[in-house]
Structure formats: C-alpha cells, structure tokens
PDB file of N, CA and C in Angstrom:
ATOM      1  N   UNK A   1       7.415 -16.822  -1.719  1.00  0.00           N
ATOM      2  CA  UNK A   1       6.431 -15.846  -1.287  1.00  0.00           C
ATOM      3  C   UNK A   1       7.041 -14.457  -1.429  1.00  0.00           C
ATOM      4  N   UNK A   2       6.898 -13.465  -2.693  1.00  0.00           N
ATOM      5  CA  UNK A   2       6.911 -12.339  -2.446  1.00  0.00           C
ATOM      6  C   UNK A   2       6.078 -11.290  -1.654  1.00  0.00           C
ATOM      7  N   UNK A   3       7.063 -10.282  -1.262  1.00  0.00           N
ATOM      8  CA  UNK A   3       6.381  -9.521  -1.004  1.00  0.00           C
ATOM      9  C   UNK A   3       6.503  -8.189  -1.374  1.00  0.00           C
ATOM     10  N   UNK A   4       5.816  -6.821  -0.790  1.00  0.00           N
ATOM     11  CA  UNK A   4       5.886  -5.429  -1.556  1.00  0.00           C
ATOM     12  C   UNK A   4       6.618  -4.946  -0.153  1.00  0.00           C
ATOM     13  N   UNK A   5       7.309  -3.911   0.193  1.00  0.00           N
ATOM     14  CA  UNK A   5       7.943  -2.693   1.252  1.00  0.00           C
ATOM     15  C   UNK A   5       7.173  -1.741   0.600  1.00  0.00           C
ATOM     16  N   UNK A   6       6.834  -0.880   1.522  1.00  0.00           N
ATOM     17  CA  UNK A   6       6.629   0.213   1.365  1.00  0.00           C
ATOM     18  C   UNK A   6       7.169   1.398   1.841  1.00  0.00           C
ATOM     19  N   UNK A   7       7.712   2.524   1.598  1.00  0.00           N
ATOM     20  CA  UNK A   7       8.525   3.219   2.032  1.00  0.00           C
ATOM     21  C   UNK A   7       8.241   4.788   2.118  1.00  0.00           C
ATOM     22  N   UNK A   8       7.844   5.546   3.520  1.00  0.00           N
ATOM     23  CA  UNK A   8       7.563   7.000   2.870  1.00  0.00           C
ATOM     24  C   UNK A   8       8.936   7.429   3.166  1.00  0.00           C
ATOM     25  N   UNK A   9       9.644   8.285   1.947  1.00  0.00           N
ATOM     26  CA  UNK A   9      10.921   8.895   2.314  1.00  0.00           C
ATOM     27  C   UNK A   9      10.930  10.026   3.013  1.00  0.00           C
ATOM     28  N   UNK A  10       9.690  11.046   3.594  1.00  0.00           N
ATOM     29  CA  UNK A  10       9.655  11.913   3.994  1.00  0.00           C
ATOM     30  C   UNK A  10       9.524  11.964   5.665  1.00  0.00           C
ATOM     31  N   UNK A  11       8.814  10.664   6.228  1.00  0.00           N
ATOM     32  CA  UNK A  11       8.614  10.174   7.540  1.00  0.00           C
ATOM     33  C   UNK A  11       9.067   9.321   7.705  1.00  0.00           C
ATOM     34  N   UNK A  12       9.987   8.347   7.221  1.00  0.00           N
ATOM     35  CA  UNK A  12      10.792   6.961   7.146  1.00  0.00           C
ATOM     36  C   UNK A  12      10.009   5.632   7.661  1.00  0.00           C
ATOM     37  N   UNK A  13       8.561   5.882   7.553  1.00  0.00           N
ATOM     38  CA  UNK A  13       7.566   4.633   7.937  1.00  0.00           C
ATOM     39  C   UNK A  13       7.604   4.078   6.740  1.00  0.00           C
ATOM     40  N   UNK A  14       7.810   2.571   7.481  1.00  0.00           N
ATOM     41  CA  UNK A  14       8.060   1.510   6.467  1.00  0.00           C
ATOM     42  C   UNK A  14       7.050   0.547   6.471  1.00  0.00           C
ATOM     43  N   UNK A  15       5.921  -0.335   5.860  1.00  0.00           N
ATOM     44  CA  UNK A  15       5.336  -1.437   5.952  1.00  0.00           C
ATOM     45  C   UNK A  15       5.596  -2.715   4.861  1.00  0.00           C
ATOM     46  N   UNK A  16       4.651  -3.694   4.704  1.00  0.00           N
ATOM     47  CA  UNK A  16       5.228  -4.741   4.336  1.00  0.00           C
ATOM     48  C   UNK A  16       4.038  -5.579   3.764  1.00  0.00           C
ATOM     49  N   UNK A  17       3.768  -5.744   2.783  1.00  0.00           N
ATOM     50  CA  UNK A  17       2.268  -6.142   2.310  1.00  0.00           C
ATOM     51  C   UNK A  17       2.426  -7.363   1.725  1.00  0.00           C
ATOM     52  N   UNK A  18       1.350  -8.235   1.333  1.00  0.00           N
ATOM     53  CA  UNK A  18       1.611  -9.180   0.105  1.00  0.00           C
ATOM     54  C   UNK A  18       0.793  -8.309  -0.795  1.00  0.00           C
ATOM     55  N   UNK A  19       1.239  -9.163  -1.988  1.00  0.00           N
ATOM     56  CA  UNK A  19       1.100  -8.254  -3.190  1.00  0.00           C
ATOM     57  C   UNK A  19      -0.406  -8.264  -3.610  1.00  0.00           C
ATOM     58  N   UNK A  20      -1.566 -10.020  -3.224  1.00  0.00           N
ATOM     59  CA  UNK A  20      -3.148 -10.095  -3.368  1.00  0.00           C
ATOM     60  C   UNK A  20      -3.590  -9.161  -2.460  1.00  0.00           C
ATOM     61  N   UNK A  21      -3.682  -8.812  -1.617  1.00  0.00           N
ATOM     62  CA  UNK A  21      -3.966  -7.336  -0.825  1.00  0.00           C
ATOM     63  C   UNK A  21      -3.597  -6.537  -1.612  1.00  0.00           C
ATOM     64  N   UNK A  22      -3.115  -6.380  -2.416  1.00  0.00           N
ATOM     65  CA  UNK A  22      -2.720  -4.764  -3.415  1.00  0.00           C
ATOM     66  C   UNK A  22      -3.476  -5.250  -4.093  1.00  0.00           C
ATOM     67  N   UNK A  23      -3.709  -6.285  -5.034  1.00  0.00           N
ATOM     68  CA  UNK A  23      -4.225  -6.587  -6.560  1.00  0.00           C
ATOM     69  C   UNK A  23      -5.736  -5.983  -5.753  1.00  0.00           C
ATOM     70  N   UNK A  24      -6.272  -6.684  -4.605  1.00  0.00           N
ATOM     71  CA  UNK A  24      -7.474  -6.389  -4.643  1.00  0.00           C
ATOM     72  C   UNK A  24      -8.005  -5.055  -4.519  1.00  0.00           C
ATOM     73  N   UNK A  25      -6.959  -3.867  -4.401  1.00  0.00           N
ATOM     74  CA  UNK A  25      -6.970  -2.245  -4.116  1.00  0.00           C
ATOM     75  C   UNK A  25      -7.309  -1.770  -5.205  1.00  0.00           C
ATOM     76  N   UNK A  26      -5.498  -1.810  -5.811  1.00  0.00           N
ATOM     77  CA  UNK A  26      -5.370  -0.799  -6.849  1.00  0.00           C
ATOM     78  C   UNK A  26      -5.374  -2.461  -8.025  1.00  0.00           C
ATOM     79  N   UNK A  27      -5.647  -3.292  -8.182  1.00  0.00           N
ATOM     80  CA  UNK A  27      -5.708  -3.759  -9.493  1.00  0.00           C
ATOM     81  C   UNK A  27      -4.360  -4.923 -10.023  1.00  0.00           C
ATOM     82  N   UNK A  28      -4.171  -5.343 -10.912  1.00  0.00           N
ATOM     83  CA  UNK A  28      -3.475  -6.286 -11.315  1.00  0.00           C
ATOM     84  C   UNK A  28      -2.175  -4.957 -11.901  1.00  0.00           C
ATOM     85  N   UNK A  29      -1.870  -4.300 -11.397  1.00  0.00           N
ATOM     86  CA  UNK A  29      -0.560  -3.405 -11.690  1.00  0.00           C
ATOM     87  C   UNK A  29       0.767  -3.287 -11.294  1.00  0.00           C
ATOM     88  N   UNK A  30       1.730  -2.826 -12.523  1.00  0.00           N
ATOM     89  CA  UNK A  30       3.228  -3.644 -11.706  1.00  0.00           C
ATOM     90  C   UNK A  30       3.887  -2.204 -10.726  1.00  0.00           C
ATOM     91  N   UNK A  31       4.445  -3.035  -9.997  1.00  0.00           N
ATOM     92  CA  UNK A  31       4.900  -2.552  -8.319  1.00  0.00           C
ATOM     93  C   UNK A  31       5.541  -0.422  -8.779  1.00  0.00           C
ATOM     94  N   UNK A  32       6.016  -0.067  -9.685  1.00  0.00           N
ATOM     95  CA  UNK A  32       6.703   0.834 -10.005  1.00  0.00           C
ATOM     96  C   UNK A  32       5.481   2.172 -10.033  1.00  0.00           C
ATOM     97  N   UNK A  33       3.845   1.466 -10.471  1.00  0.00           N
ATOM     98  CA  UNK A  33       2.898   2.516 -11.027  1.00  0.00           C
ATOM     99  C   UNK A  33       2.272   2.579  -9.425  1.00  0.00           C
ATOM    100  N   UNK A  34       2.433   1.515  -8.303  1.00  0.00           N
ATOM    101  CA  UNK A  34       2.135   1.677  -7.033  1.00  0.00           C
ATOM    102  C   UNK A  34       2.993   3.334  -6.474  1.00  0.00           C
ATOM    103  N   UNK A  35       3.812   3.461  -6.648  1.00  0.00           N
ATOM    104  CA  UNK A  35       4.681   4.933  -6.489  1.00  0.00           C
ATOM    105  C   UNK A  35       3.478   5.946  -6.129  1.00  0.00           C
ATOM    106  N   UNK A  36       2.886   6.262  -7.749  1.00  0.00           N
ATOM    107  CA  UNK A  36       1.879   7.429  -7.723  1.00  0.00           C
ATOM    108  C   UNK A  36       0.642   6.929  -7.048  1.00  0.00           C
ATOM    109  N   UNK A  37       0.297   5.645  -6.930  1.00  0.00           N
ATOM    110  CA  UNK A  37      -1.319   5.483  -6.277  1.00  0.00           C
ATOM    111  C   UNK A  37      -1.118   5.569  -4.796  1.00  0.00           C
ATOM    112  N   UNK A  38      -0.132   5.415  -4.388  1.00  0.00           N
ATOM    113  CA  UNK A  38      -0.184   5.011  -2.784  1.00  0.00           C
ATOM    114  C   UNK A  38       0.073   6.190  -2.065  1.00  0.00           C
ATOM    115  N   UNK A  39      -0.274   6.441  -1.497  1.00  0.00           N
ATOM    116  CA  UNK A  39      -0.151   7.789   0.167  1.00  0.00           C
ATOM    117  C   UNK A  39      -0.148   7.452   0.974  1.00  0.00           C
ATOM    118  N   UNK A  40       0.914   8.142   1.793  1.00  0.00           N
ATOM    119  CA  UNK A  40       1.558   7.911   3.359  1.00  0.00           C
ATOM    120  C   UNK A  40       0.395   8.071   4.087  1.00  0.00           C
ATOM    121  N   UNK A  41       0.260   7.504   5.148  1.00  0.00           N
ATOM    122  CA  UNK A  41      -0.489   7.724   5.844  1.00  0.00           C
ATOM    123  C   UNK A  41      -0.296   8.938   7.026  1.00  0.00           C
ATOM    124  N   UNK A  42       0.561   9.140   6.998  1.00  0.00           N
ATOM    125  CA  UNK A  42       0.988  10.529   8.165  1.00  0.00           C
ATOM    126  C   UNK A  42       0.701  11.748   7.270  1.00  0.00           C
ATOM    127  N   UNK A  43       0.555  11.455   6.022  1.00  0.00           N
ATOM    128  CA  UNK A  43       0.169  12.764   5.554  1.00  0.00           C
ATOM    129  C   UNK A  43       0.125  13.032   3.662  1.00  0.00           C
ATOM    130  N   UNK A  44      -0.729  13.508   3.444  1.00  0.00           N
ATOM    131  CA  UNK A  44      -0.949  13.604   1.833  1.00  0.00           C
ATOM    132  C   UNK A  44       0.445  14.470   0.816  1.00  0.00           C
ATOM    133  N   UNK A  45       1.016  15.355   2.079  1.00  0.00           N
ATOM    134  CA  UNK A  45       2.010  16.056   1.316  1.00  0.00           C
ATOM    135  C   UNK A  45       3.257  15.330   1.407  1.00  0.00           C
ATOM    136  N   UNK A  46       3.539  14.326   1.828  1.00  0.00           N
ATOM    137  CA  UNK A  46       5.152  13.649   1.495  1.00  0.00           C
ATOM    138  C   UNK A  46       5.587  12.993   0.725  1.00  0.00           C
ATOM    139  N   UNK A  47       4.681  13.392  -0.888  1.00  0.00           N
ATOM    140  CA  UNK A  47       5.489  12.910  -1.824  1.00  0.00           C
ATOM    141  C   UNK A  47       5.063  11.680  -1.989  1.00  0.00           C
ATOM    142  N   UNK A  48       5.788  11.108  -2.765  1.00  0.00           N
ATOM    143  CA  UNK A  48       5.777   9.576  -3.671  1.00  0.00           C
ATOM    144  C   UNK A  48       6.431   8.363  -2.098  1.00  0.00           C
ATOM    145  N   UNK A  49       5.966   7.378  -2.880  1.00  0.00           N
ATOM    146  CA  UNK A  49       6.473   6.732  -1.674  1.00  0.00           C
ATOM    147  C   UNK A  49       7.805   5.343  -2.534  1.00  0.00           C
ATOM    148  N   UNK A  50       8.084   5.052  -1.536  1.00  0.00           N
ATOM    149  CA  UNK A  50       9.113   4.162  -2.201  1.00  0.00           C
ATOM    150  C   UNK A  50       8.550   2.775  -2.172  1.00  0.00           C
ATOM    151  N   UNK A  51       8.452   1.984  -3.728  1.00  0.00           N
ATOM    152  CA  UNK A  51       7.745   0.641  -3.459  1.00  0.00           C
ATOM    153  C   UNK A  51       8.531  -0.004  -4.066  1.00  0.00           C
ATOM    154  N   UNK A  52       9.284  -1.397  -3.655  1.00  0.00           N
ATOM    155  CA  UNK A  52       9.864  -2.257  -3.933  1.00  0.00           C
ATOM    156  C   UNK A  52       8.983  -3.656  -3.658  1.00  0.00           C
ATOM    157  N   UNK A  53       9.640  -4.789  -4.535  1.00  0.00           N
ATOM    158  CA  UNK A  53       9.207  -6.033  -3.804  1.00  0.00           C
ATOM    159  C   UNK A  53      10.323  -6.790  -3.893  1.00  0.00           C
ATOM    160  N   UNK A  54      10.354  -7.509  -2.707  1.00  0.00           N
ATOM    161  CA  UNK A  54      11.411  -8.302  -2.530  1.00  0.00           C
ATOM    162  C   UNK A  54      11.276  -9.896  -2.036  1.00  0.00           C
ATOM    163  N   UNK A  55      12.118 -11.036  -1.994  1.00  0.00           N
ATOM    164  CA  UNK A  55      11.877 -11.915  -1.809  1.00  0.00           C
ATOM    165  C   UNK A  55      12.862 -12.289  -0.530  1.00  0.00           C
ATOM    166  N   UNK A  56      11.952 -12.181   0.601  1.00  0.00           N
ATOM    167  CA  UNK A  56      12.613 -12.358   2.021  1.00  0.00           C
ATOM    168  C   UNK A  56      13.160 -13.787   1.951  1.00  0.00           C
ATOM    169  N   UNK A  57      14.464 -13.970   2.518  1.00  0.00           N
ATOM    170  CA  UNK A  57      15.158 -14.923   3.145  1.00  0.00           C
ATOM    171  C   UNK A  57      14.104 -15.707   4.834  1.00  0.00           C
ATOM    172  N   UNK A  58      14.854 -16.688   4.709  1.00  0.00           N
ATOM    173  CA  UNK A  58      13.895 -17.639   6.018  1.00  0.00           C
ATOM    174  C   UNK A  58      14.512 -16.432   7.673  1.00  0.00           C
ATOM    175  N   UNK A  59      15.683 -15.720   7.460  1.00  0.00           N
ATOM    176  CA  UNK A  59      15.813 -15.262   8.461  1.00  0.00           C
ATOM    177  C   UNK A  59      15.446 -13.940   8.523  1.00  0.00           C
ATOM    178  N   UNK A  60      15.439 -13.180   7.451  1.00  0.00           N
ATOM    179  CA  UNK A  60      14.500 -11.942   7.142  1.00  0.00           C
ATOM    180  C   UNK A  60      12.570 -12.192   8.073  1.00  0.00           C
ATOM    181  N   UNK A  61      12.292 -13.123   7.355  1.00  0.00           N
ATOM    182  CA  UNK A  61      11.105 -13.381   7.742  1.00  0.00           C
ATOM    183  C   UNK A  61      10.937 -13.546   9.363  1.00  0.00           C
ATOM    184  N   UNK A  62      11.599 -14.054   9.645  1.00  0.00           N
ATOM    185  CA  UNK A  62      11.470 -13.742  11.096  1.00  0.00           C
ATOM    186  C   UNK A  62      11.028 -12.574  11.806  1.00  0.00           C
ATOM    187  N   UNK A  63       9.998 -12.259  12.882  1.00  0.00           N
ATOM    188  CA  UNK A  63       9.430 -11.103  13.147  1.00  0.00           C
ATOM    189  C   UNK A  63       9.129 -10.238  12.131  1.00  0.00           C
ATOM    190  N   UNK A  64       8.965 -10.511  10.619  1.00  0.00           N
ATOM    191  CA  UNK A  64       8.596  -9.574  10.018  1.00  0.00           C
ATOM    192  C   UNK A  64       7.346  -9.399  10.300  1.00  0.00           C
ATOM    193  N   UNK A  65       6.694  -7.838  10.186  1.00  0.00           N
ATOM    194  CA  UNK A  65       4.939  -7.930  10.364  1.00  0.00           C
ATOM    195  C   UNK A  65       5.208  -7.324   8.684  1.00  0.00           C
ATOM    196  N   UNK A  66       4.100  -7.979   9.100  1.00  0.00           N
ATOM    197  CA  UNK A  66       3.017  -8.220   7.205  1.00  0.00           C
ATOM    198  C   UNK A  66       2.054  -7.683   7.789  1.00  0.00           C
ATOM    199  N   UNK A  67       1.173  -6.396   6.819  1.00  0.00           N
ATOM    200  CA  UNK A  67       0.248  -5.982   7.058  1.00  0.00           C
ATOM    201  C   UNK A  67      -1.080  -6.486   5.888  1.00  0.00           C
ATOM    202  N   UNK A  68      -1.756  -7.166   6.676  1.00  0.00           N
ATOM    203  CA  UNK A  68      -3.159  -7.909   5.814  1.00  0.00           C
ATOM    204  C   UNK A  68      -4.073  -6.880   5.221  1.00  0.00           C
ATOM    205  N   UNK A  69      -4.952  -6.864   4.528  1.00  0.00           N
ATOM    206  CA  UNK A  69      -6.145  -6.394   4.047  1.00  0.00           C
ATOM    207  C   UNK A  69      -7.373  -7.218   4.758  1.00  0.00           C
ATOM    208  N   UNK A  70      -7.931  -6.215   5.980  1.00  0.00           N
ATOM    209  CA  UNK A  70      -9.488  -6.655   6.436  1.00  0.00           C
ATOM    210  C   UNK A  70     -10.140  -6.530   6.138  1.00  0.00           C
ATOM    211  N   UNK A  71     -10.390  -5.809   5.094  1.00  0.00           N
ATOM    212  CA  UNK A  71     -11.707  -5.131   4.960  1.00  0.00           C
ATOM    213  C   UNK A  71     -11.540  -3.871   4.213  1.00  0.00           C
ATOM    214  N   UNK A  72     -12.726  -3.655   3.133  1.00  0.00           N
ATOM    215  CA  UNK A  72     -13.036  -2.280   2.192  1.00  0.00           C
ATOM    216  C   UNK A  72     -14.065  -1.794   2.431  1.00  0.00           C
ATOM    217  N   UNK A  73     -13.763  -0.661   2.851  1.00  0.00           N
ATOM    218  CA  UNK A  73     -14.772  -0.005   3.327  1.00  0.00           C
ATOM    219  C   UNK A  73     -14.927   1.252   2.147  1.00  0.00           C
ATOM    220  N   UNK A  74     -16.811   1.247   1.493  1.00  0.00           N
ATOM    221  CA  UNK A  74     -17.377   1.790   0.701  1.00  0.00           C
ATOM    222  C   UNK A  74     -17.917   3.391   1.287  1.00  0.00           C
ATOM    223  N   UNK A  75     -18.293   4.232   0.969  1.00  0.00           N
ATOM    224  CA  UNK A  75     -18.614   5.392   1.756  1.00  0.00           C
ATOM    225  C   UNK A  75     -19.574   5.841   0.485  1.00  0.00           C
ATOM    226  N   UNK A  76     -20.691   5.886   0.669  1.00  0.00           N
ATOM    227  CA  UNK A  76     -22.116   6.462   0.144  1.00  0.00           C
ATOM    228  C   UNK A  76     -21.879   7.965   0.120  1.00  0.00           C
ATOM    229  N   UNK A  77     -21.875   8.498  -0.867  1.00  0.00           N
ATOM    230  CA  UNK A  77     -22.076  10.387  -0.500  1.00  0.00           C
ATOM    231  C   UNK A  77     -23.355  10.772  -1.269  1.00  0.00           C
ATOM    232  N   UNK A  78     -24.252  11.649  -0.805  1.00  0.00           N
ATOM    233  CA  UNK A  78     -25.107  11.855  -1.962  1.00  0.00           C
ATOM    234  C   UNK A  78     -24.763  12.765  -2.504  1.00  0.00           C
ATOM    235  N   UNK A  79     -25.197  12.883  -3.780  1.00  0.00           N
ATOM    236  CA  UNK A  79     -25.188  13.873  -4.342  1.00  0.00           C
ATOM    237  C   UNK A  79     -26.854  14.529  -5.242  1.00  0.00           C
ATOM    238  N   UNK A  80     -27.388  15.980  -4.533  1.00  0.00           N
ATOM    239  CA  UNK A  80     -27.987  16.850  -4.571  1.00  0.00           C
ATOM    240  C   UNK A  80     -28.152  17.528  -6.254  1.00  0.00           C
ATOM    241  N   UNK A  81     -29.398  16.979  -6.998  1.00  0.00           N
ATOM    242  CA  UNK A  81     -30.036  18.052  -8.022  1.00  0.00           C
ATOM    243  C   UNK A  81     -31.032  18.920  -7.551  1.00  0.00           C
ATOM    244  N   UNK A  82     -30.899  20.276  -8.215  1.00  0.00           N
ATOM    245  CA  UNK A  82     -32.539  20.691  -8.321  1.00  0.00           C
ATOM    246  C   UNK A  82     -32.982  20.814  -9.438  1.00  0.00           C
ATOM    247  N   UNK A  83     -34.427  20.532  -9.209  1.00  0.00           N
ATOM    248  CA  UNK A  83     -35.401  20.579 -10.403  1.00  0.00           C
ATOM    249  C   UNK A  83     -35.872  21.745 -10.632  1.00  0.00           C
TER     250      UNK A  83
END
C-alpha cells in the first residue's frame, strides 16, 4: 500500500493521502507534477509544496492518519451577457 506525504515547506504541515484520492482530483499524474497543482492550505503564497510517496513499514503505519477524499464539491457561478 503506497502512499503520497505531503509537505508545505513554508508552514511545516504535513499530511498523508492515498494516491486513488489524488487520481480522482488532479488525474492519473506522476507524484513530481503534484508539486505545482497542490496548495497549502494555510495559505496560497507558500510556494510549492513537497510531494513524495513512500511505502510505510508495519510500524510506520501505526497511528498514521491518512487523510480520505469525502466528497467534491462543484460550485455553479453564473455568468452574465447582455443583449
């Protein structure tokens, strides 16, 4: 079972994903082009983030949290012609 880290180097928040929660985001893409798509969540200006994937050991895994994908949420905007 792999998984992805995620890393902002500017706020040192770290998470921990499986990788079908990404495919279903950003797409069938390899872990290095995740860099430029992904943003910290504390903030849009800290840069690139650090993405690795790694293959946890049985004692690594222990208390690791894995963060799931619940849900995609769509957002409708209109957009305004005049005639």
């Amino acid at each position: 079972m792999q998984l992805v880290r995620v890393t902002c180097r500017y706020c040192k928040r770290s998470h921990v994903y499986r990788p079908d929660d990404l495919i279903q985001i950003f797409g069938d893409v390899d872990v290095d082009s995740l860099m430029h798509r992904m943003k910290c969540e504390g903030g849009a200006g800290h840069g690139q983030l650090d993405v690795k994937g790694f293959l946890p050991s049985g004692s690594e895994l222990v208390g690791l949290r894995i963060r799931r994908l619940a849900a995609i949420k769509f957002q409708r905007v209109p957009v305004w012609k005049d005639d």
